[in-house]
Protein backbone atom coordinates (compact mmCIF):
# COMPACT_ATOMS: atom_id res chain seq x y z
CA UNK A 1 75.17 101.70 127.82
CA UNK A 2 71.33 101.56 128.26
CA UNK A 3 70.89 99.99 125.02
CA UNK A 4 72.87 97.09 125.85
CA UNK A 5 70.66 93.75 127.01
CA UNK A 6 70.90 92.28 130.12
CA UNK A 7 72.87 89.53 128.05
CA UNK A 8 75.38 91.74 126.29
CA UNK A 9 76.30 93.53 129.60
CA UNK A 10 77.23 90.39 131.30
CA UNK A 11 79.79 89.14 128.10
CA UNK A 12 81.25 92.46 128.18
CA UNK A 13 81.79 92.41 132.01
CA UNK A 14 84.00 89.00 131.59
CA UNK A 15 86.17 90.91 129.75
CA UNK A 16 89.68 91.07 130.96
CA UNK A 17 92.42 93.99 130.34
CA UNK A 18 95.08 92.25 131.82
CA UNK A 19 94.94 88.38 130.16
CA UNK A 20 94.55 90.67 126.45
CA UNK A 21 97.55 93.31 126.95
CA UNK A 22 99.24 90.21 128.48
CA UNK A 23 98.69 87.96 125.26
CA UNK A 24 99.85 90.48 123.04
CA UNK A 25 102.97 91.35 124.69
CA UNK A 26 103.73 87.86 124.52
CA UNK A 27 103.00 86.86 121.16
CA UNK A 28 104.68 90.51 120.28
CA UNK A 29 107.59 89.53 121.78
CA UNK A 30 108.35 86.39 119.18
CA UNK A 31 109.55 87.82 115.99
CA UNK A 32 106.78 86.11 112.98
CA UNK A 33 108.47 88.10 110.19
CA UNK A 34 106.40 86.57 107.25
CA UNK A 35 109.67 85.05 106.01
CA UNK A 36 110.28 83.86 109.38
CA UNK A 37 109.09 80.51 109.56
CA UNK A 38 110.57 79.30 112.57
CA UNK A 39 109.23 82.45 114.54
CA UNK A 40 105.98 81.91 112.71
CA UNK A 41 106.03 77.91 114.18
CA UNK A 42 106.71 79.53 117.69
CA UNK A 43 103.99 82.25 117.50
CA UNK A 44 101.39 79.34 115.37
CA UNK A 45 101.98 76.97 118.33
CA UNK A 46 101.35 80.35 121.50
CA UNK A 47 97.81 80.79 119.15
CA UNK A 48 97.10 77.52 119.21
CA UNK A 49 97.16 77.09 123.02
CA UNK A 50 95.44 80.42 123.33
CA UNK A 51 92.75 79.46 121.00
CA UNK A 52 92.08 76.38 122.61
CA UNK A 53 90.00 77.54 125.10
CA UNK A 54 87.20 77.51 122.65
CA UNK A 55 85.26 74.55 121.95
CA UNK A 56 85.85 73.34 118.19
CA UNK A 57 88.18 71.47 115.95
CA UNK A 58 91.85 73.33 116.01
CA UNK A 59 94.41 72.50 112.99
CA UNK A 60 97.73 73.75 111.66
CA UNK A 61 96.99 73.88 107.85
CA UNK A 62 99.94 73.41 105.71
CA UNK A 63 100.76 76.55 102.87
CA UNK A 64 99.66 76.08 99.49
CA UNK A 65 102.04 76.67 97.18
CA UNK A 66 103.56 79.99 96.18
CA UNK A 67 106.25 81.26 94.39
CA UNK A 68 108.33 84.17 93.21
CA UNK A 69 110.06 85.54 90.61
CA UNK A 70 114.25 85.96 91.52
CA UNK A 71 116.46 88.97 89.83
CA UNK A 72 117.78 86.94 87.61
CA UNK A 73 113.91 86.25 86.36
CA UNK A 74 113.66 82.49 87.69
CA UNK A 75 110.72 81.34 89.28
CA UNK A 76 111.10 79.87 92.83
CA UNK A 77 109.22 78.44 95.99
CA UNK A 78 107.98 80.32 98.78
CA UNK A 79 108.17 78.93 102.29
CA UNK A 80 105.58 80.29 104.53
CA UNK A 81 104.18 79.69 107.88
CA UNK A 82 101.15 77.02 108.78
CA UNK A 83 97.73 78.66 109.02
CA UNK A 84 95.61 78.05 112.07
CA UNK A 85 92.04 77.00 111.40
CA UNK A 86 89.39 76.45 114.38
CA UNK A 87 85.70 75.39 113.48
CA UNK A 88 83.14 75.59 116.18
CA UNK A 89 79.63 74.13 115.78
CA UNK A 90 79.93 73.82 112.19
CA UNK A 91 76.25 72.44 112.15
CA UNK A 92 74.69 75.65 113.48
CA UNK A 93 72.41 77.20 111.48
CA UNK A 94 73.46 81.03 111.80
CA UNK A 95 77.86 80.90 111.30
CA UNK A 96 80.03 83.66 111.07
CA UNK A 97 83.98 83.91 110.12
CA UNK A 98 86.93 85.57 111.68
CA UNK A 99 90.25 86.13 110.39
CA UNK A 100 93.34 87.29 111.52
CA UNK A 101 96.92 87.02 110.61
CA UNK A 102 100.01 86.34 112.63
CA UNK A 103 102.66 87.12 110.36
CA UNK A 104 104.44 90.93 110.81
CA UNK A 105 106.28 93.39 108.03
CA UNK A 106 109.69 92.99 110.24
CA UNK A 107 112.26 90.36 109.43
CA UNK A 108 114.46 88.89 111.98
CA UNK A 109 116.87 91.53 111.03
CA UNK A 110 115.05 94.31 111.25
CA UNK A 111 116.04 96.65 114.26
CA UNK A 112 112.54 96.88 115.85
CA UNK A 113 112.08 94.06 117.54
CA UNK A 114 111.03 94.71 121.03
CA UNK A 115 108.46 95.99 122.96
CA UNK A 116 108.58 99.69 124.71
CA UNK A 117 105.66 101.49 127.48
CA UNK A 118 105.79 104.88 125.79
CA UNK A 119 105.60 108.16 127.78
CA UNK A 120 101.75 108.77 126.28
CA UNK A 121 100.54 105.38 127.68
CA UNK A 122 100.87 103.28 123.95
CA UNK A 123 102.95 100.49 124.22
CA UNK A 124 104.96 100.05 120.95
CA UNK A 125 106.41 96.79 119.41
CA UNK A 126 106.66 95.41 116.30
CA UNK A 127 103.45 93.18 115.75
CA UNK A 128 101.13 95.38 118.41
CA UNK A 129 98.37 97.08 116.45
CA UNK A 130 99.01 95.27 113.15
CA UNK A 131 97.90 92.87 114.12
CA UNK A 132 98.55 90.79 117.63
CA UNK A 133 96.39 93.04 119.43
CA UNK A 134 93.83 92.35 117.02
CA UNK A 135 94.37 88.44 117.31
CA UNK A 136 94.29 89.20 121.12
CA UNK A 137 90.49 91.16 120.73
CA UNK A 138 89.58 88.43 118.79
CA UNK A 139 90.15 85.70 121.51
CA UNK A 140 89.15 87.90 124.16
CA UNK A 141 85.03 88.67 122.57
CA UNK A 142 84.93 85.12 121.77
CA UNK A 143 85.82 83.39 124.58
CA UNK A 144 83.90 85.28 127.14
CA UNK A 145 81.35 84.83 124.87
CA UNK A 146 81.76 81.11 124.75
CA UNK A 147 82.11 81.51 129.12
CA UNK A 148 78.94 82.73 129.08
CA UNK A 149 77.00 80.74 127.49
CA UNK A 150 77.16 81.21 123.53
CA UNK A 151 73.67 81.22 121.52
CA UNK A 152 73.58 77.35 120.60
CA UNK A 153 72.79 78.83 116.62
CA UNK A 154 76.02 80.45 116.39
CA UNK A 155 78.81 78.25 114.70
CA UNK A 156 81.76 80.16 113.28
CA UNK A 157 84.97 79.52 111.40
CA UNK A 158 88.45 81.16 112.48
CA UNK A 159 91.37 81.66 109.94
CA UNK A 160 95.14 83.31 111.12
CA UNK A 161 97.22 82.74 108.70
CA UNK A 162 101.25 83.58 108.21
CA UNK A 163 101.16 85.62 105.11
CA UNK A 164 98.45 88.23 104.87
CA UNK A 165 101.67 90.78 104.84
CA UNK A 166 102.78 89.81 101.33
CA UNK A 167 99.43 88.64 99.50
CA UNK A 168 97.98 85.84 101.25
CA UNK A 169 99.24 83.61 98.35
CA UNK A 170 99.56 80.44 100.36
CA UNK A 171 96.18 80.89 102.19
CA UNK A 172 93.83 82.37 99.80
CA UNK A 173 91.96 79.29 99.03
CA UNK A 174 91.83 78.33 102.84
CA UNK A 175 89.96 81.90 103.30
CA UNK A 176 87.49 81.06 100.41
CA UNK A 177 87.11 77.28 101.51
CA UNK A 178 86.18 78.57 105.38
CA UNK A 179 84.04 81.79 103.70
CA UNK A 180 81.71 79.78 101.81
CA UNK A 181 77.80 80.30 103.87
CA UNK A 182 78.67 82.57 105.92
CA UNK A 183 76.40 85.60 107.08
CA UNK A 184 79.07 88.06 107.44
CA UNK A 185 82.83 88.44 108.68
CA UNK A 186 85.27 90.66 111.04
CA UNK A 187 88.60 90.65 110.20
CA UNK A 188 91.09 92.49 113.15
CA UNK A 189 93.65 94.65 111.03
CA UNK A 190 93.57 97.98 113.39
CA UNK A 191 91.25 100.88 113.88
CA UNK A 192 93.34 104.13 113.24
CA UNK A 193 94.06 105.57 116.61
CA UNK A 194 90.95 107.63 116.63
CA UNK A 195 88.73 104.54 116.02
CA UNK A 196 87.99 104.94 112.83
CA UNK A 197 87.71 102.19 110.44
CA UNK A 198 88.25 101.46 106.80
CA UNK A 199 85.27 101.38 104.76
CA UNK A 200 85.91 100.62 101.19
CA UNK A 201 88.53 99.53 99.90
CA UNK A 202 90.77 99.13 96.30
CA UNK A 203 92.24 96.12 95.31
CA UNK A 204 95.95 95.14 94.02
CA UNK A 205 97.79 92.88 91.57
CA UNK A 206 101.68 92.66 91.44
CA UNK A 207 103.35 91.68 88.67
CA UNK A 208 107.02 90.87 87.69
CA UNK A 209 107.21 91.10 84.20
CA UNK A 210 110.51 89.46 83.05
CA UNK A 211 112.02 90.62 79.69
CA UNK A 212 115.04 88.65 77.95
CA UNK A 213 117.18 90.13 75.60
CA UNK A 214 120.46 89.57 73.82
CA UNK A 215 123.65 90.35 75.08
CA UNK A 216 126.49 92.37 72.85
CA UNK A 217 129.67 94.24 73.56
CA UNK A 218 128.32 97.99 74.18
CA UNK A 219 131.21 99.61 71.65
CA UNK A 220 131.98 96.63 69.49
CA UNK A 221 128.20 95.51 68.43
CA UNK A 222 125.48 97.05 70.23
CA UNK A 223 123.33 96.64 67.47
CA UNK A 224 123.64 92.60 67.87
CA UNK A 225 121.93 92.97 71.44
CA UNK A 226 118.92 93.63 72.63
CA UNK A 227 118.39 95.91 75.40
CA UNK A 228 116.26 93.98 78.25
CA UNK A 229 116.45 97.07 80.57
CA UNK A 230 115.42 99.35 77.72
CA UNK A 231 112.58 97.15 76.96
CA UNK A 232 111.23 96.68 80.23
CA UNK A 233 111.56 100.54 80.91
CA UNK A 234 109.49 101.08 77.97
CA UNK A 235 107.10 98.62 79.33
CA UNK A 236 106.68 100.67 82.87
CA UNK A 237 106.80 103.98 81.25
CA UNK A 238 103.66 102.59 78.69
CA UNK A 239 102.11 101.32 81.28
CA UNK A 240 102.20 103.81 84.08
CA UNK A 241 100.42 106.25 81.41
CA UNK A 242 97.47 103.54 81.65
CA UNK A 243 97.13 105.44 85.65
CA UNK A 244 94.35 107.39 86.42
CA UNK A 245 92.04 108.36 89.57
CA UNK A 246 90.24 104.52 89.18
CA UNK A 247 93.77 102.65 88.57
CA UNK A 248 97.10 104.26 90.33
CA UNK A 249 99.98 102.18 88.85
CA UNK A 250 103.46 101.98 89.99
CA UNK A 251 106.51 100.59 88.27
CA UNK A 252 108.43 100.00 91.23
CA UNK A 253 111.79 98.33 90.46
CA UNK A 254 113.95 97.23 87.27
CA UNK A 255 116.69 94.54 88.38
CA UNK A 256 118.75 93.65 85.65
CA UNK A 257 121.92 94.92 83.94
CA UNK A 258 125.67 94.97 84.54
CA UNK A 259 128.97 96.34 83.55
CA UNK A 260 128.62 99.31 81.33
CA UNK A 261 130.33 97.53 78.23
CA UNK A 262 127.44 94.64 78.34
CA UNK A 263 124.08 95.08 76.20
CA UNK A 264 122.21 93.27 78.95
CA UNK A 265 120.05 90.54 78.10
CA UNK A 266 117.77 90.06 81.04
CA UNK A 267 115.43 92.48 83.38
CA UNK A 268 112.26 92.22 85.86
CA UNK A 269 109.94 95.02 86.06
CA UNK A 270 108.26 94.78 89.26
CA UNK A 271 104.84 96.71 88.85
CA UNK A 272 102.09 97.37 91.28
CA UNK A 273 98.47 98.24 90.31
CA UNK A 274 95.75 99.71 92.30
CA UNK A 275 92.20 99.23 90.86
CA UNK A 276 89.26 101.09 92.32
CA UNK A 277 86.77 98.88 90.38
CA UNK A 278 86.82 95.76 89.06
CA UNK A 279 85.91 96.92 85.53
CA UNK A 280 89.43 98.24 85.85
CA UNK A 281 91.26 94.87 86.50
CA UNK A 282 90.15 93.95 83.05
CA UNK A 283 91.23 97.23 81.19
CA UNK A 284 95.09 96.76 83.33
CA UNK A 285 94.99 93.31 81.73
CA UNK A 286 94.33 94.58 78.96
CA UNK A 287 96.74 96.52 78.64
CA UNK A 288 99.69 94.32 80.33
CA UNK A 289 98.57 91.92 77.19
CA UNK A 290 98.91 94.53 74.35
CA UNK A 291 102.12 96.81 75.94
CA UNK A 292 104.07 94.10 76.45
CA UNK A 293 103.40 92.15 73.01
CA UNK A 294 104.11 95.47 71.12
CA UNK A 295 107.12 95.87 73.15
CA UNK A 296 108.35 92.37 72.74
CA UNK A 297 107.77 92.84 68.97
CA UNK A 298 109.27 96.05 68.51
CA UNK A 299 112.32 95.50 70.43
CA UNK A 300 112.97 91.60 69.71
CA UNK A 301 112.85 90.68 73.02
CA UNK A 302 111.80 87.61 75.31
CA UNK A 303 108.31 89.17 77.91
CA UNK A 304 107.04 86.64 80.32
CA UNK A 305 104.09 88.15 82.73
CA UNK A 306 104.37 86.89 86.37
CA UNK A 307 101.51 87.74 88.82
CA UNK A 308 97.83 88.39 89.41
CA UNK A 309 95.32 90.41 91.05
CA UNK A 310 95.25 88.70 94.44
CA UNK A 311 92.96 90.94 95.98
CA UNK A 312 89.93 92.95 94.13
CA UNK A 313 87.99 95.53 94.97
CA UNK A 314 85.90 95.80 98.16
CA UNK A 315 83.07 98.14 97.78
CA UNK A 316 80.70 99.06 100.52
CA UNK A 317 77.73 97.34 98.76
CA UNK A 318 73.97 96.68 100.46
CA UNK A 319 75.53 93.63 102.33
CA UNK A 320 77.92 95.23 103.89
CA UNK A 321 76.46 98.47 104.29
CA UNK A 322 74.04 96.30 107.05
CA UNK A 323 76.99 95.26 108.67
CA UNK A 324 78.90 98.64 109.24
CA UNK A 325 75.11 100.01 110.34
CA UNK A 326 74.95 96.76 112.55
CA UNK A 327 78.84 97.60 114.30
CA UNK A 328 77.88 101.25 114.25
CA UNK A 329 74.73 100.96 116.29
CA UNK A 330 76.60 98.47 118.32
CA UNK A 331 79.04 101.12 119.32
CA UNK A 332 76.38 104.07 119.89
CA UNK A 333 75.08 101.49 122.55
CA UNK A 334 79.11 101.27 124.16
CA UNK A 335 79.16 105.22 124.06
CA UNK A 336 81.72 105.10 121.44
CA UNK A 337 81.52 106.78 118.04
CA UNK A 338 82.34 104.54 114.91
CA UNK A 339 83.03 106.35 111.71
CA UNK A 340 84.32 104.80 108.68
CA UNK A 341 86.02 106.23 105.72
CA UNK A 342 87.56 104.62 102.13
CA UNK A 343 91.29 103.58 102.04
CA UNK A 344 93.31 102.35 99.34
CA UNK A 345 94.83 99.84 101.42
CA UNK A 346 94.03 95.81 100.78
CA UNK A 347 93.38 93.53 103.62
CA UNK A 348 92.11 89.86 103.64
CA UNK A 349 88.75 91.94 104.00
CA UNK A 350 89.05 91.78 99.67
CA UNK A 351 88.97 88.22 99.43
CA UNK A 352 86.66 87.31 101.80
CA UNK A 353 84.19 90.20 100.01
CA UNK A 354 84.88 88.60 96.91
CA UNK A 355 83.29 85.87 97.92
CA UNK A 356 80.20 87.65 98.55
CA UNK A 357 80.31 87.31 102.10
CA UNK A 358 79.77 91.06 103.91
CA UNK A 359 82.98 92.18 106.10
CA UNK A 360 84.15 94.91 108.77
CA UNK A 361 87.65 94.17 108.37
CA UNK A 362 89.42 96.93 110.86
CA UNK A 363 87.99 95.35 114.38
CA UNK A 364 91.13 95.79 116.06
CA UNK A 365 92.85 97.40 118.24
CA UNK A 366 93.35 101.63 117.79
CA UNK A 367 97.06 102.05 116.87
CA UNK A 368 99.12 103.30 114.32
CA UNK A 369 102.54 103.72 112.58
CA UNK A 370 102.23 100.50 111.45
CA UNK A 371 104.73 98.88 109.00
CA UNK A 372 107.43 101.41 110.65
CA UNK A 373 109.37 101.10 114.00
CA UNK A 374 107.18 103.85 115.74
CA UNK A 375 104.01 101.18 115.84
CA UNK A 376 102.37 101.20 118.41
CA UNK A 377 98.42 100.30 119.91
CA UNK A 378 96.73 101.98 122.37
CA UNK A 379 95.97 99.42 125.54
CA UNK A 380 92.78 100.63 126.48
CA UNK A 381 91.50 99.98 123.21
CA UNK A 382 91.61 96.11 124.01
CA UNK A 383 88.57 95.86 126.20
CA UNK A 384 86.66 98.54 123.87
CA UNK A 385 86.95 97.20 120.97
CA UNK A 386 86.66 93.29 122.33
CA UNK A 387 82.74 94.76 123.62
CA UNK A 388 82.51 96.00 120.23
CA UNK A 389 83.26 92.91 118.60
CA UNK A 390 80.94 90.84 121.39
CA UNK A 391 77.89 93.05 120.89
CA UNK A 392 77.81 93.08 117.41
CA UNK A 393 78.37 88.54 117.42
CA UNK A 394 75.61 88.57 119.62
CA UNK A 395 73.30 90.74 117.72
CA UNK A 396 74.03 88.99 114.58
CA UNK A 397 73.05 85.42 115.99
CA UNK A 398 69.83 86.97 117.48
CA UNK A 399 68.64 88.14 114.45
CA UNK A 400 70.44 85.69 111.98
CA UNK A 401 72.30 88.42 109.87
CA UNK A 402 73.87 91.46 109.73
């Protein structure tokens, strides 16, 4: 650690084990399923008193709205969790953003839902690496930073909010409000176990394309109906041929139908695309516009297009090529070895890069399995990767950018 200043060795010495794995076994232990929103109040209301050791304004900020599209092709409201917001010295010249999320992939039904010290020294629990451990990191490089005396330049922003699992519907204008002027982000989705973190990254749209028909006796009339589940087959089959290595698209699910004897008259195709670029975000719409009016023509058929592309592309541009250089140095100086590679996963790391602010968005804890009951974190990665984070703040308000 002889590269470290006399300055970044004494914030990384505050650091403490204990009050991190301690945090995140508690806030683990409260279910925050992003349908949840009682467990997300609960788990809203432990970050809140956790975060309030930090000087700032702290607010609960009520959803924006978001909906969904039902079975039976009806739009509806979605009720999510209140996002936590914390602004500290938002007159400071040199300001930085942070973002987490608090909500989990495991309903209140789901059968993994508490926490377990496994035989290899991981502690698994629903919530550990993806991403309370993360929140947990987060706290821990910024308040000893904050103990010791922050640079009086430094103002930042912090977002958590309750539904970064499904989209990040009801908080994506928060995370573009709080990005706007900011020199560059870390977001605390987790390393992969080996450290690693993700480097570029595609984007995503979802769609639910709903398709209404006619319905007709299936041996009396058929040819008075019209075939919604044909129809919106057709659609996926169409376009899943639009795929390719730049855009990987999956039809996912067709609800619809009933008895045999019924023509049925209604279907949603749920569709998922995965754009590498964000030239091809504008060839899938494209194509979503011209498949489904043929398809509607042809087959005489109702098509209604639900959906967007929520999160685009996040390439490793010159911006954000500084940054990863910036945390890689950083963790040459901590004796630790940060690689990066591409991932077709999406993160809030896409938004906030869309707004043209650079982000490192895996500055979490090392872990994996996540999304399945064998997730897990591995504890000592809590102090390690809170010096990571806490070096690399540091360096950034010394020299005013990445």
């Amino acid at each position: 650690m002889a590269g470290l200043s006399r300055v970044e060795q004494e914030v990384i010495g505050g650091l403490s084990h204990d009050a991190m794995l301690a945090r995140t076994r508690a806030w683990s232990a409260v279910n925050s399923g992003t349908g949840n929103v009682a467990g997300l109040a609960q788990v809203a209301g432990m970050l809140a008193d956790a975060f309030s050791v930090l000087p700032g304004e702290l607010r609960l900020v009520e959803p924006s709205h978001a909906e969904r599209i039902g079975v039976d092709g009806r739009v509806s409201d979605i009720a999510n969790g209140r996002h936590l917001h914390l602004s500290v010295r938002p007159e400071a010249p040199i300001r930085m953003l942070f973002t987490g999320h608090m909500d989990t992939v495991y309903p209140p039904d789901h059968s993994f839902q508490t926490l377990a010290d496994l035989d290899d020294g991981t502690l698994g629990g629903p919530g550990v690496a993806d991403m309370k451990g993360g929140l947990s990191v987060m706290l821990g490089a910024l308040e000893t930073i904050e103990a010791s005396g922050a640079p009086p330049k430094l103002g930042y922003d912090i977002v958590v909010n309750s539904d970064e699992e499904t989209g990040s519907f009801s908080s994506a204008a928060l995370l573009a409000e709080v990005a706007a002027g900011k020199v560059a982000a870390l977001t605390y989705e987790p390393a992969l176990a080996d450290g690693t973190l993700a480097g570029a990254r595609g984007g995503t749209g979802n769609f639910s394309i709903v398709v209404t028909g006619r319905s007709a006796h299936a041996g009396r009339n058929p040819e008075e109906g019209r075939n919604a589940v044909v129809a919106a087959a057709e659609i996926a089959v169409r376009l899943a041929a639009e795929g390719g290595p730049a855009l990987a698209v999956n039809p996912a699910k067709i609800d619809g139908g009933g008895p045999n004897n019924v023509v049925p008259d209604s279907a949603v195709l749920r569709i998922n695309f995965r754009p590498k670029a964000a030239a091809e975000i504008e060839r899938a719409r494209a194509a979503i516009d011209r498949i489904t009016r043929e398809v509607a023509a042809a087959r005489d058929v109702g098509v209604h297009v639900h959906g967007s592309f929520n999160r685009p592309p996040k390439p490793i541009d010159p911006g954000a090529g500084k940054l990863f250089a910036l945390v890689k140095d950083a963790g040459a100086d901590l004796g630790l070895s940060i690689a990066w590679r591409d991932t077709g996963g999406v993160c809030d790391g896409n938004n906030i890069a869309a707004c043209g602010v650079p982000v490192v968005d895996t500055m979490g804890v090392r872990g994996g399995a996540i999304h399945s009951p064998q997730e897990f974190m591995i504890p000592e990665s809590l102090v390690e990767r809170a010096a990571l984070s806490a070096v690399t703040i540091l360096r950034i308000a010394e020299r005013g950018r990445p």
